[in-house]
PDB file of N, CA and C in Angstrom:
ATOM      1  N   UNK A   1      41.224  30.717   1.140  1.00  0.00           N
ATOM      2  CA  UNK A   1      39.944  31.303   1.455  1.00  0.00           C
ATOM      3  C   UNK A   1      39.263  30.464   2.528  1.00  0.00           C
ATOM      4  N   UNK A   2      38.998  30.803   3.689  1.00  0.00           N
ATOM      5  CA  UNK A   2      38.531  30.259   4.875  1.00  0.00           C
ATOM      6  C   UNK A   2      39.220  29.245   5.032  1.00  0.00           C
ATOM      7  N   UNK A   3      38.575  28.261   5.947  1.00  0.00           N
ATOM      8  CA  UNK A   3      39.213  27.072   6.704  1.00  0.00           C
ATOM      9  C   UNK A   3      39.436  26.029   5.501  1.00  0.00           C
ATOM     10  N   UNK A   4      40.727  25.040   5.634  1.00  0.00           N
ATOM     11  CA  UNK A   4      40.600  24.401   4.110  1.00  0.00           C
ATOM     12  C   UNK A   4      40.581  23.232   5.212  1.00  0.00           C
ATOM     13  N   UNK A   5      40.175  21.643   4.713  1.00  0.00           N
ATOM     14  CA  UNK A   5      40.263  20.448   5.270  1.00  0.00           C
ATOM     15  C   UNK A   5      41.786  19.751   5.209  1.00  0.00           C
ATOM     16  N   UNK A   6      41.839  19.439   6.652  1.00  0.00           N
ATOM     17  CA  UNK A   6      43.052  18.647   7.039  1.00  0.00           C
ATOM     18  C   UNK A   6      42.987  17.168   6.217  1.00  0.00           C
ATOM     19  N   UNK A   7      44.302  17.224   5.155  1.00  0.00           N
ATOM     20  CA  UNK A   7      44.444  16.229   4.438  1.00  0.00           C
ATOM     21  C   UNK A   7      45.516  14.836   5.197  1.00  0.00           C
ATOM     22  N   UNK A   8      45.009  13.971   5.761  1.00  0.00           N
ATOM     23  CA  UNK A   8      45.589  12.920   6.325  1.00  0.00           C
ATOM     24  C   UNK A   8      46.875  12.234   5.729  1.00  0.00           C
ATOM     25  N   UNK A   9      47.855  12.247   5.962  1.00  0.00           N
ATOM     26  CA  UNK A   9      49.102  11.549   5.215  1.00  0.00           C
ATOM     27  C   UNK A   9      49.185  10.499   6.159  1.00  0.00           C
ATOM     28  N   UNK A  10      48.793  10.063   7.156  1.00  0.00           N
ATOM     29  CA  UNK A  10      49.129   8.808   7.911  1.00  0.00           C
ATOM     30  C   UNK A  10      48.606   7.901   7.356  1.00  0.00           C
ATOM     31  N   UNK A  11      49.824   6.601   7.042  1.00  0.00           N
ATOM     32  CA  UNK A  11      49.999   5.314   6.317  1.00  0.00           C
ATOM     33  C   UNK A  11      48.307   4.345   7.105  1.00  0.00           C
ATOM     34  N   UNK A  12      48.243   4.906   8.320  1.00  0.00           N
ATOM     35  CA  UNK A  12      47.598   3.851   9.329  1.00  0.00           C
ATOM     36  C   UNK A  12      45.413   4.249   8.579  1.00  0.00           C
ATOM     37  N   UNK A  13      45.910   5.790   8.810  1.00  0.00           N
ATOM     38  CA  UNK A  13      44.385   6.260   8.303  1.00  0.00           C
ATOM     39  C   UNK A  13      44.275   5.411   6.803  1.00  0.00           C
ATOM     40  N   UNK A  14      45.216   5.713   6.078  1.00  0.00           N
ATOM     41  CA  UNK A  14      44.610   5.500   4.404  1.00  0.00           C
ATOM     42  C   UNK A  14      44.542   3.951   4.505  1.00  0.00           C
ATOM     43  N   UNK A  15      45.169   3.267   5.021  1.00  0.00           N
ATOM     44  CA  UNK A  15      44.903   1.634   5.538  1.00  0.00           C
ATOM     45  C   UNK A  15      43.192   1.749   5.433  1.00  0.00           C
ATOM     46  N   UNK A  16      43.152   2.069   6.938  1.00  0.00           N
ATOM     47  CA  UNK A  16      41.474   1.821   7.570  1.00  0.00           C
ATOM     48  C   UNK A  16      40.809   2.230   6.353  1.00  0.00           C
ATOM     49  N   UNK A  17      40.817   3.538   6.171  1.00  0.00           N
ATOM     50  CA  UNK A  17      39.903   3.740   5.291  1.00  0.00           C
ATOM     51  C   UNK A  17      39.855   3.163   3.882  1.00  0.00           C
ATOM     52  N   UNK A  18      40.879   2.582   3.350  1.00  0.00           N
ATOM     53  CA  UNK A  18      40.811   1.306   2.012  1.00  0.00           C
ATOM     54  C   UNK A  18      40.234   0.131   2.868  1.00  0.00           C
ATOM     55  N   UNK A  19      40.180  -0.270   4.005  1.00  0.00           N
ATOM     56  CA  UNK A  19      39.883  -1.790   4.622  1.00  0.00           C
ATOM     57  C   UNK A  19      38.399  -1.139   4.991  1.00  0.00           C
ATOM     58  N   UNK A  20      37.804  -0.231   5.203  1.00  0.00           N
ATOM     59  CA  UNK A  20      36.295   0.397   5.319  1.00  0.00           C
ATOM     60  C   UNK A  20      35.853   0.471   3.779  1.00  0.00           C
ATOM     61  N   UNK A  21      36.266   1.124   3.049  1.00  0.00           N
ATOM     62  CA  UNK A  21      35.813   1.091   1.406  1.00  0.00           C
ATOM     63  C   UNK A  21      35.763  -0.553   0.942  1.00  0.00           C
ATOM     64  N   UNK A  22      36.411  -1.487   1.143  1.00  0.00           N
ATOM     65  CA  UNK A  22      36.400  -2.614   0.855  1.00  0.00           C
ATOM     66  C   UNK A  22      35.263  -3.045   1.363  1.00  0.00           C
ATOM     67  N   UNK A  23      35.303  -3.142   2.158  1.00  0.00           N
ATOM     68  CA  UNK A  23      34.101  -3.865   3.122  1.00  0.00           C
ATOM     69  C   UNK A  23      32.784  -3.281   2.850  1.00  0.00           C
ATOM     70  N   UNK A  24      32.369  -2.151   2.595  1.00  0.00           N
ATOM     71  CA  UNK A  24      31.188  -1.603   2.116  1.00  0.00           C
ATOM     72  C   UNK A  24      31.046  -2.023   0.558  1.00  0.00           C
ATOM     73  N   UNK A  25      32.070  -2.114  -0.279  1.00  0.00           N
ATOM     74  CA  UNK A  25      31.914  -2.831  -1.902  1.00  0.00           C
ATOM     75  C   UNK A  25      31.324  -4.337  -1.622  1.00  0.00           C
ATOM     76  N   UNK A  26      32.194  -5.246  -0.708  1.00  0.00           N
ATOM     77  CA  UNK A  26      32.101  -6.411  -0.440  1.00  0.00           C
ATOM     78  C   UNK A  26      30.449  -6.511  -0.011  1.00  0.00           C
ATOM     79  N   UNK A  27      29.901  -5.871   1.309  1.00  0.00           N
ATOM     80  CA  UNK A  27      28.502  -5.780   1.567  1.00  0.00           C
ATOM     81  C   UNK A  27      27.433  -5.615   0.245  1.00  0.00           C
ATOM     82  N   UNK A  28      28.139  -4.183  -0.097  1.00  0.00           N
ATOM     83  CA  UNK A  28      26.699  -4.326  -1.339  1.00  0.00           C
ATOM     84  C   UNK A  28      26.889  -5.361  -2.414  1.00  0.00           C
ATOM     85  N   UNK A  29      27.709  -5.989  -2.394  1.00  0.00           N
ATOM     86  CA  UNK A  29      27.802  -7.190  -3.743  1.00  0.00           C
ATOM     87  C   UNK A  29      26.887  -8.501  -3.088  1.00  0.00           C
ATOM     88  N   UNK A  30      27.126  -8.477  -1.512  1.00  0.00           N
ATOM     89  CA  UNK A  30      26.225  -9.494  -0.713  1.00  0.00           C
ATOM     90  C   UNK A  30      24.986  -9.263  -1.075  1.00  0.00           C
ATOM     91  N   UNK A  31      24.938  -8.068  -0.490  1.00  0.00           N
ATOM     92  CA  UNK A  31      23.392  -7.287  -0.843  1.00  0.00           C
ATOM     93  C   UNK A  31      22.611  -7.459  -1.898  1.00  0.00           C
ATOM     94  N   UNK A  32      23.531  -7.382  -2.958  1.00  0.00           N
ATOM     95  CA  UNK A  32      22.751  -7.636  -4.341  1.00  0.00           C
ATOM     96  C   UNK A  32      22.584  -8.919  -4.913  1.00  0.00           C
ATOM     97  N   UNK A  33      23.223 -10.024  -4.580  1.00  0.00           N
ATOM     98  CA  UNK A  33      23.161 -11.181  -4.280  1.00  0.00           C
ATOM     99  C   UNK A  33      21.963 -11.754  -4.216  1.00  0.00           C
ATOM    100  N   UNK A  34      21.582 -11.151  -2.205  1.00  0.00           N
ATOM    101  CA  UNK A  34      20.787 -11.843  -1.874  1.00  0.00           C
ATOM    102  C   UNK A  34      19.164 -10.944  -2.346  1.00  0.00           C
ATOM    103  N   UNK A  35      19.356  -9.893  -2.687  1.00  0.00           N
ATOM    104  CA  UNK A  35      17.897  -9.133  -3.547  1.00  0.00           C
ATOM    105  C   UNK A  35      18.045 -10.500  -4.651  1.00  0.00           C
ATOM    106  N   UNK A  36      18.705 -10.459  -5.369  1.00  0.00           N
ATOM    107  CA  UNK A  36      18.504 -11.614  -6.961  1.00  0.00           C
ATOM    108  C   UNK A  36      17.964 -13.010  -6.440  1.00  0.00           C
ATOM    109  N   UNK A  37      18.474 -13.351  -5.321  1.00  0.00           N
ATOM    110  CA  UNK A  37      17.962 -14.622  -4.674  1.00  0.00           C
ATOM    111  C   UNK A  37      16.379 -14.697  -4.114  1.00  0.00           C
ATOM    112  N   UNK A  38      16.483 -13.629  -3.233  1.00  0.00           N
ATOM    113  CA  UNK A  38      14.874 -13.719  -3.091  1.00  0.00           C
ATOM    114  C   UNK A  38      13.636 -13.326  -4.021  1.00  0.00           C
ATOM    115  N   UNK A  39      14.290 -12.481  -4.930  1.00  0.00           N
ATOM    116  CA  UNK A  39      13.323 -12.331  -6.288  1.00  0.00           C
ATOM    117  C   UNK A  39      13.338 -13.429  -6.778  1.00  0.00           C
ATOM    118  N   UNK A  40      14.423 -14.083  -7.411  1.00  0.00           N
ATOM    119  CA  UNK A  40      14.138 -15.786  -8.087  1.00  0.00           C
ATOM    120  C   UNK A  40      13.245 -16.681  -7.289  1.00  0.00           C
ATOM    121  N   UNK A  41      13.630 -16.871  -5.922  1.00  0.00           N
ATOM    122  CA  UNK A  41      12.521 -17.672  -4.962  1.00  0.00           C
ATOM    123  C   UNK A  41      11.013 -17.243  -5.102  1.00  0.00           C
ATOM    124  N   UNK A  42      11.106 -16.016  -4.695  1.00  0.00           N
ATOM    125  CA  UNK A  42       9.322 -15.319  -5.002  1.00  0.00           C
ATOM    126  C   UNK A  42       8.736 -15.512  -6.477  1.00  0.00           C
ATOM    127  N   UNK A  43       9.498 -15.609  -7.462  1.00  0.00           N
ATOM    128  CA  UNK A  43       9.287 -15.962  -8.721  1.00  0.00           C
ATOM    129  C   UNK A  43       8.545 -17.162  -9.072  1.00  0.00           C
ATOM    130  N   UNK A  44       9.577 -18.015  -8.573  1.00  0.00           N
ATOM    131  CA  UNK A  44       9.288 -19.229  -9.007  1.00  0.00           C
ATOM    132  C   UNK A  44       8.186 -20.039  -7.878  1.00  0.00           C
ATOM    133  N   UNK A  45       7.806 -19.022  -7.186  1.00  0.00           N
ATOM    134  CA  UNK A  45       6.638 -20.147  -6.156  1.00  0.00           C
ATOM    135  C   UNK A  45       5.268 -18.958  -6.766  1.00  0.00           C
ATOM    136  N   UNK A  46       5.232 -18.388  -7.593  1.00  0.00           N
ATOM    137  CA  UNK A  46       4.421 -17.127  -7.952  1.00  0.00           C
ATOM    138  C   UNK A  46       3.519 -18.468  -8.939  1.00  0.00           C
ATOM    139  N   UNK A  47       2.104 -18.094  -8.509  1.00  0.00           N
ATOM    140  CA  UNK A  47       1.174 -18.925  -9.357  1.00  0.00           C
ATOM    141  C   UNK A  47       0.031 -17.775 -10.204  1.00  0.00           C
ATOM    142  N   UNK A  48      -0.509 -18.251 -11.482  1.00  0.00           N
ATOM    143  CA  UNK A  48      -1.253 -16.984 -11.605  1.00  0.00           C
ATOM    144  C   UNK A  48      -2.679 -17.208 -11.176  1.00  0.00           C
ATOM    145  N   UNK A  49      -3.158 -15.737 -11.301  1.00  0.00           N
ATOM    146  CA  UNK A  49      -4.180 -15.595 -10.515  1.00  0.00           C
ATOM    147  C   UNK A  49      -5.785 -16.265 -11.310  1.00  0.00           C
ATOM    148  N   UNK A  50      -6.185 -16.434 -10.455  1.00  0.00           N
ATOM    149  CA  UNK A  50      -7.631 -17.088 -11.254  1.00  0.00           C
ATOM    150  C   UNK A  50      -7.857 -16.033 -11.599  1.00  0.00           C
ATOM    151  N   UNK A  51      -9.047 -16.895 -12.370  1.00  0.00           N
ATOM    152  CA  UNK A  51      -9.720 -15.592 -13.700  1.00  0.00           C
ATOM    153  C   UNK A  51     -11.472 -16.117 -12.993  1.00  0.00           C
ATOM    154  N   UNK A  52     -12.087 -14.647 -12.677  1.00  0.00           N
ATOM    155  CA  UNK A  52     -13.226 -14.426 -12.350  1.00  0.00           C
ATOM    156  C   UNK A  52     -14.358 -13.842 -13.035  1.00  0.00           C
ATOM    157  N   UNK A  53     -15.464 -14.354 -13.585  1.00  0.00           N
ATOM    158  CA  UNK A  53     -16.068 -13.327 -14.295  1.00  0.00           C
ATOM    159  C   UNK A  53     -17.682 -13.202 -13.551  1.00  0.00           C
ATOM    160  N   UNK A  54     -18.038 -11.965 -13.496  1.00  0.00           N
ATOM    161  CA  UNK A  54     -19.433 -11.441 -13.161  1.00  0.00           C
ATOM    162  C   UNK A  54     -20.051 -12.434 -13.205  1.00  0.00           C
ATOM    163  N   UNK A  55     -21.237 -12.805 -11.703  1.00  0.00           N
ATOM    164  CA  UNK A  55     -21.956 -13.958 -11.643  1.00  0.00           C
ATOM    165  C   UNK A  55     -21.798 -14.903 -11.542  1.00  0.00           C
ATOM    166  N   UNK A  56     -20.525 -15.220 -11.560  1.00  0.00           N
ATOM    167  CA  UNK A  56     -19.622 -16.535 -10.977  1.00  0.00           C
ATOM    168  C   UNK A  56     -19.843 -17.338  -9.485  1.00  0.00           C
ATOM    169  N   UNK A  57     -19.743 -18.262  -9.226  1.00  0.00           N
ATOM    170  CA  UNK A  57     -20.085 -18.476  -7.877  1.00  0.00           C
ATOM    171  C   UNK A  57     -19.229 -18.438  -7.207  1.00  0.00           C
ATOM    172  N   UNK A  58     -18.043 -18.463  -6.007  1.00  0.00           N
ATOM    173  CA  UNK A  58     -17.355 -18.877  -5.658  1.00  0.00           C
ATOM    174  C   UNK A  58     -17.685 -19.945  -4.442  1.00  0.00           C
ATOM    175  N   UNK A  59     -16.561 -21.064  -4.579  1.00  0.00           N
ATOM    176  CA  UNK A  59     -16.859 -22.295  -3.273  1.00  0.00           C
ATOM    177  C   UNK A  59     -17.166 -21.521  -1.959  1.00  0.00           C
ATOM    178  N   UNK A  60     -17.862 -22.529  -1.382  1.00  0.00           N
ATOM    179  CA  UNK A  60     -18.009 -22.086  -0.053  1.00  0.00           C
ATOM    180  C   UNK A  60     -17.085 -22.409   1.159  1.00  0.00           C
ATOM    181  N   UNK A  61     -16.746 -21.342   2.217  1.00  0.00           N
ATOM    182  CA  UNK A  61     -15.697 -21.543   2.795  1.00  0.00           C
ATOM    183  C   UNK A  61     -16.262 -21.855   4.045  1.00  0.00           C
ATOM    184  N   UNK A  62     -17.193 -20.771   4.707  1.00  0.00           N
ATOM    185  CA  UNK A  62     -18.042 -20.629   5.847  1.00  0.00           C
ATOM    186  C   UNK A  62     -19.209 -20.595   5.477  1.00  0.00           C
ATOM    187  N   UNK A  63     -19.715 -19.698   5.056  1.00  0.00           N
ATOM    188  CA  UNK A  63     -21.101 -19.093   4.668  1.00  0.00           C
ATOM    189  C   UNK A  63     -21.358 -19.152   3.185  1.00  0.00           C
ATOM    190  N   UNK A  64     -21.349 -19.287   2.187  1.00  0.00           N
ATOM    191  CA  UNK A  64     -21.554 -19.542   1.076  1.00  0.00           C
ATOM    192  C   UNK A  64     -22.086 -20.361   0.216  1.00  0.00           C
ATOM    193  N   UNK A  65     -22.067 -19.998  -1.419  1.00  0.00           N
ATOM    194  CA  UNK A  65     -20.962 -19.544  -2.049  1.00  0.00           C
ATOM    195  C   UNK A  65     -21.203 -18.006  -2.355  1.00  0.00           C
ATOM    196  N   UNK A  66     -20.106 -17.379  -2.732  1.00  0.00           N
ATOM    197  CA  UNK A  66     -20.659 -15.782  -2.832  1.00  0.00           C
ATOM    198  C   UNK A  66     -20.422 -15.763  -4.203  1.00  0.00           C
ATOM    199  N   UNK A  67     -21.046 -14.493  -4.569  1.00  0.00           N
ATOM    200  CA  UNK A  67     -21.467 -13.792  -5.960  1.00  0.00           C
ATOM    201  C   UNK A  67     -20.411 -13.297  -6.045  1.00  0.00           C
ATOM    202  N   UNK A  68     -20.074 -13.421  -7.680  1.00  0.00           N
ATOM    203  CA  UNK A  68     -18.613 -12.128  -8.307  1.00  0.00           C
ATOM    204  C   UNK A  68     -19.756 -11.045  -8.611  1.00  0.00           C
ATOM    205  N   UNK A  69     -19.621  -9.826  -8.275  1.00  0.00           N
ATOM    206  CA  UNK A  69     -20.371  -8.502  -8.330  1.00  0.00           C
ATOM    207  C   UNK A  69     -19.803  -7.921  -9.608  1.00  0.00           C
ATOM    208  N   UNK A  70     -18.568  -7.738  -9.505  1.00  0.00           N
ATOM    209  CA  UNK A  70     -17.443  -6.789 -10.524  1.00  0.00           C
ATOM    210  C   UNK A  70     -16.145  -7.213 -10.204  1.00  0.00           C
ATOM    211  N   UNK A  71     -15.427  -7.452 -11.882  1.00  0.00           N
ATOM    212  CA  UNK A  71     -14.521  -8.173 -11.694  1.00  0.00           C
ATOM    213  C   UNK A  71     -13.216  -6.560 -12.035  1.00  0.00           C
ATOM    214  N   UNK A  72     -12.076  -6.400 -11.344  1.00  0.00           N
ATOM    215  CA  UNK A  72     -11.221  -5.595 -10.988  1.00  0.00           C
ATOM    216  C   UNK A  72      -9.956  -5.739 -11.138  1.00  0.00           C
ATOM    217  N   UNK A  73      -9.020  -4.928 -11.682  1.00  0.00           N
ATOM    218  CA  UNK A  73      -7.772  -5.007 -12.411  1.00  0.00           C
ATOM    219  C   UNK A  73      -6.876  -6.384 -11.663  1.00  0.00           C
ATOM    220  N   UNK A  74      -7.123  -5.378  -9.648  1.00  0.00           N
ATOM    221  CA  UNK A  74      -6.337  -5.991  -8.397  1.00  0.00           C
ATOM    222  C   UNK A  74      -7.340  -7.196  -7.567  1.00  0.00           C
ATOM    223  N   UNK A  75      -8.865  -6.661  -7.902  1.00  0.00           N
ATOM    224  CA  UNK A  75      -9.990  -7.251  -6.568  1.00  0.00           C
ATOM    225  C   UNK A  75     -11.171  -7.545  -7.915  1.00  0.00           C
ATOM    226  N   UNK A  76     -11.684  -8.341  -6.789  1.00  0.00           N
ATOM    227  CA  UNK A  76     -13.127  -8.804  -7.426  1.00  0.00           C
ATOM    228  C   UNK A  76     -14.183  -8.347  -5.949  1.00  0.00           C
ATOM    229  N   UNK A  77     -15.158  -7.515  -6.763  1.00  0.00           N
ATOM    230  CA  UNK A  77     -16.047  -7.317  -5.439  1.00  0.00           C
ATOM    231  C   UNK A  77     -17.194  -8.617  -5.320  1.00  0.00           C
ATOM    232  N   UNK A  78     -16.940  -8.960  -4.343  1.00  0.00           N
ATOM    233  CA  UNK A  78     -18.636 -10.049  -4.244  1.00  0.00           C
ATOM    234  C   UNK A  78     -19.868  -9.625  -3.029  1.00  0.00           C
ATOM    235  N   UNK A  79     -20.425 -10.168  -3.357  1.00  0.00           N
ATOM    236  CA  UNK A  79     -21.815 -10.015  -2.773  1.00  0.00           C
ATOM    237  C   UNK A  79     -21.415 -10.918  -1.239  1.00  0.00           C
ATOM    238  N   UNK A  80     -21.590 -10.512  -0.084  1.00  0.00           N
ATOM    239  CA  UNK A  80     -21.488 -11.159   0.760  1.00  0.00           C
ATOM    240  C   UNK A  80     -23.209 -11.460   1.650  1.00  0.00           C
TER     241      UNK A  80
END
């Protein structure tokens, strides 16, 4: 039924293409490697975050110190 795909019997193709399949297994094992490596690095230099509560002062950097307004899951709003 219609056009069927030309099945390759040359010794030379099924070569390349096992030495291409290799090399793409070999990459993503690098790959995953180096994801586990830079997550452990980012990990371990990870400090936790201060704890802020309403009315707090913060040091002064330039202009300050500023007001904690509302303290926020991600942000703390302050009074500038």
């Amino acid at each position: 039924l219609g056009v069927e795909p030309v099945v390759s019997r040359a010794e030379a193709a099924t070569t390349c293409a096992s030495n291409i399949q290799s090399i793409i297994e070999s990459t993503k094992r690098a790959l995953q490697r180096t994801v586990e490596r830079m997550v452990k690095g980012a990990e371990a230099s990870r400090s936790e975050a201060p704890e802020y509560s309403v009315g707090q002062e913060l040091m002064e950097k330039w202009i300050g110190p500023y007001k904690v307004l509302s303290v926020k899951p991600n942000a703390v709003e302050l009074h500038l």
